[in-house]
C-alpha atoms as a PDB file:
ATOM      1  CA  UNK A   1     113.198 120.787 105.220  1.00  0.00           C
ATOM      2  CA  UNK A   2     109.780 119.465 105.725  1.00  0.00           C
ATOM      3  CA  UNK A   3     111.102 116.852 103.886  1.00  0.00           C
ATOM      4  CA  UNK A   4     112.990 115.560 106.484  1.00  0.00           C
ATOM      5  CA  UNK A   5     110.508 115.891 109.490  1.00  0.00           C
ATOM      6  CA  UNK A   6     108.148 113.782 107.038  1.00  0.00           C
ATOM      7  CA  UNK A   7     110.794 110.867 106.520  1.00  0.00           C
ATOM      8  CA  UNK A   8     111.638 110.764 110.326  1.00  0.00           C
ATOM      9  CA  UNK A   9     108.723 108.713 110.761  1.00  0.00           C
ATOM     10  CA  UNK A  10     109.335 104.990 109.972  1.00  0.00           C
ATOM     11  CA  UNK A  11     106.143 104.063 109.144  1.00  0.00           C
ATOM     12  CA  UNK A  12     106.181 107.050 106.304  1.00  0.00           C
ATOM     13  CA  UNK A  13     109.629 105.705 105.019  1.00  0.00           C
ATOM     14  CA  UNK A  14     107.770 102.361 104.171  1.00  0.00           C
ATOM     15  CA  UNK A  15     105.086 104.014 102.671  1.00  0.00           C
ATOM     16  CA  UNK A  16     108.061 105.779 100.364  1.00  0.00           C
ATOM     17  CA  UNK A  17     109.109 102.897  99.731  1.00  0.00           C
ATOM     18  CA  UNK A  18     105.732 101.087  98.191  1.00  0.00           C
ATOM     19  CA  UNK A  19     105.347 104.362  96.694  1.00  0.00           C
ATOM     20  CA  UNK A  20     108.939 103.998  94.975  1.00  0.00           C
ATOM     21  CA  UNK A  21     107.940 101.180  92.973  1.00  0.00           C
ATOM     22  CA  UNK A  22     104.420 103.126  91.495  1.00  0.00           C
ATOM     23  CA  UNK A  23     100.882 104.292  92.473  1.00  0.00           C
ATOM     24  CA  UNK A  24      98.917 102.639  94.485  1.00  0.00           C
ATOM     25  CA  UNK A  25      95.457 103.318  96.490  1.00  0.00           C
ATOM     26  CA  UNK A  26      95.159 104.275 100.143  1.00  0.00           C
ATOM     27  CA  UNK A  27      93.753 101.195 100.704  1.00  0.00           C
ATOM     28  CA  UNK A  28      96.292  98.867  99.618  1.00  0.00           C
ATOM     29  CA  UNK A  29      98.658 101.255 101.721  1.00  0.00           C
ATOM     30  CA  UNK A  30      96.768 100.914 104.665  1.00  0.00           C
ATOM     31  CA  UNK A  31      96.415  96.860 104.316  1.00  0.00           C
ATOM     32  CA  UNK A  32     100.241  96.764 104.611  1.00  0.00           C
ATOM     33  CA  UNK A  33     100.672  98.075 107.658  1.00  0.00           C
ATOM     34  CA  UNK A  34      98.842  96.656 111.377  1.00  0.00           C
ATOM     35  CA  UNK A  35      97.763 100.209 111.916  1.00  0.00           C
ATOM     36  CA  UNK A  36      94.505 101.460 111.377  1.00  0.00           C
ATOM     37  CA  UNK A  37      93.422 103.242 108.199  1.00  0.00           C
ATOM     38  CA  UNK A  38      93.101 106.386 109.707  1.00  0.00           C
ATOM     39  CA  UNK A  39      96.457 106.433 111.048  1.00  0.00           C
ATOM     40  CA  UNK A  40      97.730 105.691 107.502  1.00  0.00           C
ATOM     41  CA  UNK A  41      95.693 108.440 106.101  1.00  0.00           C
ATOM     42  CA  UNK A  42      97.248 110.768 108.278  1.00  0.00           C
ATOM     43  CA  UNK A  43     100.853 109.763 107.416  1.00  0.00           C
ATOM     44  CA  UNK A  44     100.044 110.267 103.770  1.00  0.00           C
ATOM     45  CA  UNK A  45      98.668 113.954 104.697  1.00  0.00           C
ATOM     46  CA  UNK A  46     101.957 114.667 106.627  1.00  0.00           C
ATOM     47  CA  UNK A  47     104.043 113.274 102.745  1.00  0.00           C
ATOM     48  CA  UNK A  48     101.193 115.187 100.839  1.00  0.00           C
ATOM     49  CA  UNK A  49     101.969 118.476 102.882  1.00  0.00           C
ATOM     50  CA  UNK A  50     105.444 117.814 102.079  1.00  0.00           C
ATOM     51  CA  UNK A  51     105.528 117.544  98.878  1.00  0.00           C
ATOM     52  CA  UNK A  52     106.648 114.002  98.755  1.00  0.00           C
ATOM     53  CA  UNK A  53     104.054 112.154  97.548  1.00  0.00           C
ATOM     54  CA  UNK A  54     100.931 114.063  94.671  1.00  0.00           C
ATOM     55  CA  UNK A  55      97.700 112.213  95.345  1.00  0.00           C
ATOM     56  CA  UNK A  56      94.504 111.420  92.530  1.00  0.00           C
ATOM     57  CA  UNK A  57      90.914 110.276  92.326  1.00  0.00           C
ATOM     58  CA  UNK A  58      89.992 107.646  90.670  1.00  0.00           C
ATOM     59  CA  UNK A  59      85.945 107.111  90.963  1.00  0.00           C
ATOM     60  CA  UNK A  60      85.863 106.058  94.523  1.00  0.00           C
ATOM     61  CA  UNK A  61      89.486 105.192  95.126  1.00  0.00           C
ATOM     62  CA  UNK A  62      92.325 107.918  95.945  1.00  0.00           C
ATOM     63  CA  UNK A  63      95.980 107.100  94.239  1.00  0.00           C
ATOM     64  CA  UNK A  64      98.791 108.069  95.518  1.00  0.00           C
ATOM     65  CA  UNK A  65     102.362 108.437  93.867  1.00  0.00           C
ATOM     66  CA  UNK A  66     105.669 109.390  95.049  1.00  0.00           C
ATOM     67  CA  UNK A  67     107.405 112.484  94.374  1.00  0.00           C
ATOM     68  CA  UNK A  68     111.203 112.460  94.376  1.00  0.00           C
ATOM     69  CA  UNK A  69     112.009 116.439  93.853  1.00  0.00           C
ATOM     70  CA  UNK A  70     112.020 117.099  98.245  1.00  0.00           C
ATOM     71  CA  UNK A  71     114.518 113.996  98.730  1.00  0.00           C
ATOM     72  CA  UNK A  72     116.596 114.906  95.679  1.00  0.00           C
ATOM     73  CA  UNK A  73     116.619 118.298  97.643  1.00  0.00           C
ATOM     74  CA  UNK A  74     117.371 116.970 101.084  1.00  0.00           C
ATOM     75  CA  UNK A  75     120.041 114.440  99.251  1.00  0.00           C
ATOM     76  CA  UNK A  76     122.129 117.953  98.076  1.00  0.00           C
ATOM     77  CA  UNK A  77     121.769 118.932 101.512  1.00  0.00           C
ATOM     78  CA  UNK A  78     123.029 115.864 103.196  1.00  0.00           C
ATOM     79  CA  UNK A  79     126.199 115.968 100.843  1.00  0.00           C
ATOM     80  CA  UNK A  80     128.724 117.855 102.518  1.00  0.00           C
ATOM     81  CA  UNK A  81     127.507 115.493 105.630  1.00  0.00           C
ATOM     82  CA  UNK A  82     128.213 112.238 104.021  1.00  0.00           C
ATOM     83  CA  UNK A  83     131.630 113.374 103.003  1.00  0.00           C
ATOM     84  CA  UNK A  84     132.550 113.790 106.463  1.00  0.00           C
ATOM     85  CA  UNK A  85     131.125 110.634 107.452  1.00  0.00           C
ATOM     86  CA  UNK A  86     132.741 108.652 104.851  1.00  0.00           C
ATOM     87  CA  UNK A  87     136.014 110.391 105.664  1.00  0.00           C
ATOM     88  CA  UNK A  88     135.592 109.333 109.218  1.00  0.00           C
ATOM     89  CA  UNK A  89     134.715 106.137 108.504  1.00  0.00           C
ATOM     90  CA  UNK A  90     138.077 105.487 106.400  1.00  0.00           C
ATOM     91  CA  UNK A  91     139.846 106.606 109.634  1.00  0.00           C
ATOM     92  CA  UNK A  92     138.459 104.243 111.896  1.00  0.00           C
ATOM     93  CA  UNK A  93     138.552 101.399 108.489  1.00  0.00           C
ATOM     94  CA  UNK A  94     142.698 102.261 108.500  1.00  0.00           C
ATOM     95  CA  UNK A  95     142.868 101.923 112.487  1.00  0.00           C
ATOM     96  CA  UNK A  96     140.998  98.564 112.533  1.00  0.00           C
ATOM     97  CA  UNK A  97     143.168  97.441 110.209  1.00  0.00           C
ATOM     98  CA  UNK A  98     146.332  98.616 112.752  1.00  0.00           C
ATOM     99  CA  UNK A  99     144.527  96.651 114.995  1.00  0.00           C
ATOM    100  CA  UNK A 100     144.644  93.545 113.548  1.00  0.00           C
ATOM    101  CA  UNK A 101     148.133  94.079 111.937  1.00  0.00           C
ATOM    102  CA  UNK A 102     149.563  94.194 115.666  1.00  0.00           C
ATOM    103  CA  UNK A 103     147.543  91.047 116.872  1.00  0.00           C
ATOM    104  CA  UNK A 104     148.705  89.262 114.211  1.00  0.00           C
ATOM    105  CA  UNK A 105     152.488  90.181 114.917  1.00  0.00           C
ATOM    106  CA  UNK A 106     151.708  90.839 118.359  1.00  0.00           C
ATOM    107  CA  UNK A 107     153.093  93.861 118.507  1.00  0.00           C
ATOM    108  CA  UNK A 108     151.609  96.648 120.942  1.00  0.00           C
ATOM    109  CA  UNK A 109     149.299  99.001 118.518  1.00  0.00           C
END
């Protein structure tokens, strides 16, 4: 579940996200964003703690790489959660649709 305190952060959800598409250095991580490179280095410590992103030297330069395995783990744990969502969310789809039925005929829903 650290996992999911790390992603709660939007700033460490973008940094996912650059990291999604392959390695890159903490410096071209940190020119992306308008905070400083401290602050960036932090948020990478918080994803490094858990487990979400590995991190590498390269002579002076320190990669960093995303690691899937905690969000495939929080994605298993979010399952039984988006099945109740989604069945919610057809609920509310089929009484919209009442909705509009009756305004169209103009009967009372």
């Amino acid at each position: 579940m650290e996992a999911l305190a790390a992603v709660a952060d939007p700033t460490r959800r973008q940094l996912l996200d650059l990291l999604a598409r392959g390695e890159l250095a903490a410096g071209e991580l940190a020119d992306r964003f308008p905070v400083s490179r401290p602050a960036i280095s932090r948020h990478l410590r918080v994803l490094r703690e858990a487990g979400l992103v590995h991190s590498r030297v390269e002579g002076r330069r320190r990669l960093y790489a995303l690691d899937p395995r905690p969000l495939r783990e929080l994605d298993e744990w979010l399952e039984p959660y988006r099945d109740l969502w989604a069945r919610r969310l057809d609920a509310l789809d089929t009484e919209i649709a009442r909705g509009r039925r009756a305004r169209r005929t103009g009967d009372p829903a």
